[in-house]
N, C-alpha and C. Protein backbone atom coordinates (compact mmCIF):
# COMPACT_ATOMS: atom_id res chain seq x y z
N UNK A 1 25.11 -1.66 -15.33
CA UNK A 1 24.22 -1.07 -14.35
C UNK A 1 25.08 -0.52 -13.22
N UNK A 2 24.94 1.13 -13.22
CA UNK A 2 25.62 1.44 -12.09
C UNK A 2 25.38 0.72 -10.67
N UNK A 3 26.52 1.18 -9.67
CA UNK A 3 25.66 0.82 -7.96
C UNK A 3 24.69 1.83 -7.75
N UNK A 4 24.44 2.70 -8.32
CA UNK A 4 23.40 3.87 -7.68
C UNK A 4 22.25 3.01 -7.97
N UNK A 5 21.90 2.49 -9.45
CA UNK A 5 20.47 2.26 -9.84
C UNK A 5 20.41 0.99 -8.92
N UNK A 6 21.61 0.13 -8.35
CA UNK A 6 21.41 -1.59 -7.84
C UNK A 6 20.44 -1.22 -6.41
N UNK A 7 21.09 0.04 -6.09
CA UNK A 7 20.61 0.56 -4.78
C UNK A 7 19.40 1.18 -4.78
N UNK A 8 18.91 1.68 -5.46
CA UNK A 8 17.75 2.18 -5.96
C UNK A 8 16.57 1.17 -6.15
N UNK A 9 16.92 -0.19 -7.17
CA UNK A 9 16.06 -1.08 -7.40
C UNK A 9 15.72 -2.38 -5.67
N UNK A 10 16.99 -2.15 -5.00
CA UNK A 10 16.64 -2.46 -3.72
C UNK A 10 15.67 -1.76 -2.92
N UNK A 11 15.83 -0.71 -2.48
CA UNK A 11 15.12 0.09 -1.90
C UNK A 11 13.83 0.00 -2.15
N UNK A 12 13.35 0.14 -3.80
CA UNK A 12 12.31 -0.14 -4.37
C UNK A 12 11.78 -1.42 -4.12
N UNK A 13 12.49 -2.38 -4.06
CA UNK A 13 11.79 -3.99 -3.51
C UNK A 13 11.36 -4.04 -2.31
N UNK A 14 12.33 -3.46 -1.72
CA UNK A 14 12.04 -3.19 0.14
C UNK A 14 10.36 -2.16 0.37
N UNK A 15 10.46 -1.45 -0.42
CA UNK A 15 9.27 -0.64 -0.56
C UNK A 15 7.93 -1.61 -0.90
N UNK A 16 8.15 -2.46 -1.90
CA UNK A 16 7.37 -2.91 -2.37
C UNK A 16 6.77 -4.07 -1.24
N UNK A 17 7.63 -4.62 -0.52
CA UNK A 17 7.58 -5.71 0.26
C UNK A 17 6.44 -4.80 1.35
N UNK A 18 7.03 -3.88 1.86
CA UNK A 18 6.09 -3.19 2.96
C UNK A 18 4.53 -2.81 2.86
N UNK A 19 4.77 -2.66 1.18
CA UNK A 19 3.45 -2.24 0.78
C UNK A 19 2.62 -3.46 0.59
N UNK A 20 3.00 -4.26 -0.13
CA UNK A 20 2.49 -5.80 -0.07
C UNK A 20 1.87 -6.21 1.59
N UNK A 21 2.27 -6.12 2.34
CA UNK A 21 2.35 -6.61 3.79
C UNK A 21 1.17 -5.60 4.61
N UNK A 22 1.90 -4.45 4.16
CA UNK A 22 0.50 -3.39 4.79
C UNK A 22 -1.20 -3.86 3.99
N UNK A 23 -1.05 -4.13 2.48
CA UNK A 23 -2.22 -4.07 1.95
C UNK A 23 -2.46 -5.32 2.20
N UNK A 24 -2.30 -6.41 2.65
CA UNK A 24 -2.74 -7.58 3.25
C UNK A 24 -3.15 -7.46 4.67
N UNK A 25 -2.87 -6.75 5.28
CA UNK A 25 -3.11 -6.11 6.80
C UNK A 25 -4.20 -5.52 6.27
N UNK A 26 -4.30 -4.21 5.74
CA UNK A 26 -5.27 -3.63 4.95
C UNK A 26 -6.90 -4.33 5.08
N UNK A 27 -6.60 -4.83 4.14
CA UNK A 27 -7.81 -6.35 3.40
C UNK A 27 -8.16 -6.94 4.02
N UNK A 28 -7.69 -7.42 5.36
CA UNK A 28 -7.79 -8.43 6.63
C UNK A 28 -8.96 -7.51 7.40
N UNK A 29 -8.13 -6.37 7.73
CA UNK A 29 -9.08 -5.64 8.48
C UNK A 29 -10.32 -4.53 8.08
N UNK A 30 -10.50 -4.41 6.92
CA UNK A 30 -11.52 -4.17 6.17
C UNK A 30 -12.59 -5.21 6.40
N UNK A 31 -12.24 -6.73 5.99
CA UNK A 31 -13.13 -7.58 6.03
C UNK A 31 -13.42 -8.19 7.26
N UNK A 32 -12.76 -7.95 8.46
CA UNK A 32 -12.83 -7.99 9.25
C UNK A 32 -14.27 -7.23 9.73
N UNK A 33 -14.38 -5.68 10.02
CA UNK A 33 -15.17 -4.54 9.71
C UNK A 33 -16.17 -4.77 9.43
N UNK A 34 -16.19 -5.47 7.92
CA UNK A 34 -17.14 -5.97 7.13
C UNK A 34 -18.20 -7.22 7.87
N UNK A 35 -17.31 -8.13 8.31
CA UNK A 35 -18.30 -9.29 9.01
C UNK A 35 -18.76 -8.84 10.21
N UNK A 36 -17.85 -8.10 11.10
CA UNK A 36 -18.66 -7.57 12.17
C UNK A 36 -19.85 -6.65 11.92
N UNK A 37 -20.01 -5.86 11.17
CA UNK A 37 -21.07 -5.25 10.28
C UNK A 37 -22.29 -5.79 9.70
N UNK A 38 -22.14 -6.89 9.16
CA UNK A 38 -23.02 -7.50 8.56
C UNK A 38 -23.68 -9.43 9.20
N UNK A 39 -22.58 -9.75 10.37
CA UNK A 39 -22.94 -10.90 10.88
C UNK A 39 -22.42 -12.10 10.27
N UNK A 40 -22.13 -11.82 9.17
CA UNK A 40 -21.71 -12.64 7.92
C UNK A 40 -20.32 -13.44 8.02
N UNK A 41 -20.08 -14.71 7.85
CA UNK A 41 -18.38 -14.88 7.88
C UNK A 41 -17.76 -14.33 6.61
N UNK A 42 -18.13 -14.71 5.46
CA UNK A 42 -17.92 -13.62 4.26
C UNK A 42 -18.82 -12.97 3.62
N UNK A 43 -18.56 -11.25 4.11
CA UNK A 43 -19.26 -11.00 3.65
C UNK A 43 -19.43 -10.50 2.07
N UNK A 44 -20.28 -9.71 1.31
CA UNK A 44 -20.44 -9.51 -0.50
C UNK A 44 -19.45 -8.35 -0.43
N UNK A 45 -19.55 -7.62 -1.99
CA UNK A 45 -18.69 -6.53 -1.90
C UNK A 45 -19.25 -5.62 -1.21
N UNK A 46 -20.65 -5.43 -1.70
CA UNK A 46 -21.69 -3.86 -1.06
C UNK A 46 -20.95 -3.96 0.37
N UNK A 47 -20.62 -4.86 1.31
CA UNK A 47 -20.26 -4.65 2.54
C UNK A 47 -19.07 -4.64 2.69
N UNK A 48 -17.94 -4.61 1.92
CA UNK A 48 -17.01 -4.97 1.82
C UNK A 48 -16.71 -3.45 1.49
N UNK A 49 -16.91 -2.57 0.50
CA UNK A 49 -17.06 -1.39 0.35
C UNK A 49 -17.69 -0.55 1.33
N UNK A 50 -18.64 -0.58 1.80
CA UNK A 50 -19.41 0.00 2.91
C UNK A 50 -18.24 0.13 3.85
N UNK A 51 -17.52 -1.07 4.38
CA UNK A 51 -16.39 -1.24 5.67
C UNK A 51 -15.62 -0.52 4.75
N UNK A 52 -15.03 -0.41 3.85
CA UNK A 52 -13.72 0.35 3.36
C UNK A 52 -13.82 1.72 3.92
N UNK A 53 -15.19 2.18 4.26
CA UNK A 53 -15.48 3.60 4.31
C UNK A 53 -15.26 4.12 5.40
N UNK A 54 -15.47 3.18 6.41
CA UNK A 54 -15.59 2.85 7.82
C UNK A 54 -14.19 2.81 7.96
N UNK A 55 -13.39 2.04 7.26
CA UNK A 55 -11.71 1.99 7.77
C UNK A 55 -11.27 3.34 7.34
N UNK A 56 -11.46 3.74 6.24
CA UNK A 56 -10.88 5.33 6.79
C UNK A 56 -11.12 6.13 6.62
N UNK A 57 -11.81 6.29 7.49
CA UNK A 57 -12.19 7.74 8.83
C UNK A 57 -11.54 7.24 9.85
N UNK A 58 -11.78 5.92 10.00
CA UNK A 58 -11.71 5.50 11.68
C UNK A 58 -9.87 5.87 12.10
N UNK A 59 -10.13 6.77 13.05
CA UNK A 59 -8.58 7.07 13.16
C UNK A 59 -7.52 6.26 13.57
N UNK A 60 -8.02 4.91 14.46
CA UNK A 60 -6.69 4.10 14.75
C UNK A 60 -6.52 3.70 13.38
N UNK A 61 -7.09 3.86 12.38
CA UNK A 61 -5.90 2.72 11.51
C UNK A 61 -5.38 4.33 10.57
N UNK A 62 -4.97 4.78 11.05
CA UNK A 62 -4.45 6.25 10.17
C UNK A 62 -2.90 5.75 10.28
N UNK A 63 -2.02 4.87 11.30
CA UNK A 63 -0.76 4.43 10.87
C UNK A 63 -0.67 3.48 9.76
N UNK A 64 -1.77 2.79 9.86
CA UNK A 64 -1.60 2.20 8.46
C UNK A 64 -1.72 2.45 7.13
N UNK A 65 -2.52 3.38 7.29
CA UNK A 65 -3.00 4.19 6.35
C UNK A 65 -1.38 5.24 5.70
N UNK A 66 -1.14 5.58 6.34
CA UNK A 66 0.08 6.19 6.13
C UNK A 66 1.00 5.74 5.74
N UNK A 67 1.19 4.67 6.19
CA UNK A 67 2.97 3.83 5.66
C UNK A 67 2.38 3.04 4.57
N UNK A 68 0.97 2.76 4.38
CA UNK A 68 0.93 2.35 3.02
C UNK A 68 1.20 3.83 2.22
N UNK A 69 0.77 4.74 2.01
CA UNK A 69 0.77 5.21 1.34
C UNK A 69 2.19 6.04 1.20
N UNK A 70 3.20 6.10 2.19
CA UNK A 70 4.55 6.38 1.92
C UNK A 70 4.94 5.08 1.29
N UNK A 71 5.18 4.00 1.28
CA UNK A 71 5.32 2.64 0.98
C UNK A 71 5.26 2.62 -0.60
N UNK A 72 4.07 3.49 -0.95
CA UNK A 72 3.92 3.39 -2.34
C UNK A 72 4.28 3.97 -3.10
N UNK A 73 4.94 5.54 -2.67
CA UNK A 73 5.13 6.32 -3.14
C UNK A 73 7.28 5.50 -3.07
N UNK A 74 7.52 5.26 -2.31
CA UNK A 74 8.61 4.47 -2.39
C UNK A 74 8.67 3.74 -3.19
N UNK A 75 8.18 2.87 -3.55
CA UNK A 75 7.71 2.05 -4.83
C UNK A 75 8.15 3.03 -6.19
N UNK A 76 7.11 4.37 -6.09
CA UNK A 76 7.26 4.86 -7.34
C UNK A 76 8.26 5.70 -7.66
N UNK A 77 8.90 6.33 -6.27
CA UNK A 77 10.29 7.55 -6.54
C UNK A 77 11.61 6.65 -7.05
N UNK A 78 11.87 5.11 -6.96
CA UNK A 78 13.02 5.03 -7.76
C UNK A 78 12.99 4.75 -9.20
N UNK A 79 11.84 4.70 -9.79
CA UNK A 79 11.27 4.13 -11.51
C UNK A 79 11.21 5.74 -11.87
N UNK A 80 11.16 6.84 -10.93
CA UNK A 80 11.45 8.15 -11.93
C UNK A 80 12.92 8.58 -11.52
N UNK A 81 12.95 8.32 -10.01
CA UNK A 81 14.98 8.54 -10.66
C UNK A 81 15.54 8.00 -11.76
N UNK A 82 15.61 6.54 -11.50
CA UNK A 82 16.11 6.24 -12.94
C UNK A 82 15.42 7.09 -14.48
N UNK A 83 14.40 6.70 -14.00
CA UNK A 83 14.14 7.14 -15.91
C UNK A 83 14.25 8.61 -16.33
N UNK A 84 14.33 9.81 -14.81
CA UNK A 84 14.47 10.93 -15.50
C UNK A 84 16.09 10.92 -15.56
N UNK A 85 16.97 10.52 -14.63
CA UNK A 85 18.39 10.30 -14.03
C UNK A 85 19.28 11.43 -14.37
N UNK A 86 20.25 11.27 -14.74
CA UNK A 86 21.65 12.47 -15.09
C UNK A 86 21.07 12.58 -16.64
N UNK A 87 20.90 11.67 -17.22
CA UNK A 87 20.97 11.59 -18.85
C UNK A 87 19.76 11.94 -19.41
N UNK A 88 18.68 12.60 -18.69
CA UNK A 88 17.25 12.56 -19.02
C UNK A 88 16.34 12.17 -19.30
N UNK A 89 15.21 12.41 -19.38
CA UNK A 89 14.00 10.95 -19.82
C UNK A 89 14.48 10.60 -21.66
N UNK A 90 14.35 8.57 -20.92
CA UNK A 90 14.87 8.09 -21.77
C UNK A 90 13.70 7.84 -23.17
């Protein structure tokens, strides 16, 4: 295993870690949304979905919204370096 791919599969963990962390932030504050919405300490999915809808539009959480979704795409750009790489799809 070259150092390019060791560095690559790091990066990719580091990615993965952020994204993990954001989508637990995520989920928190969805259901969060959700109980204030409905009165409920937990609330069902119908409200749980309903708040998803509510989280984005709502523009403060558009930073989160964002670095998850660079986060993930980090995740996915080093599994096609490697696999398309110098030598082509394997």
């Amino acid at each position: 295993m070259g150092s390019g791919i060791f560095i690559l599969l790091i990066a990719q963990g580091l990615c993965f870690a952020l994204w993990a962390v954001l989508s637990f932030r995520a989920v928190f504050q969805i259901c969060a949304i959700a109980a204030g919405r409905s009165g409920q300490m937990f609330p069902g999915p119908v409200s749980f979905l309903s708040a998803l809808g509510v989280w984005l539009k709502d523009p403060s959480h558009r930073l989160t919204q964002g670095l998850w979704t660079l986060s993930f795409f980090g995740i996915m750009a080093p599994s096609l370096v490697i696999a398309i790489g110098p030598s082509g799809v394997e």
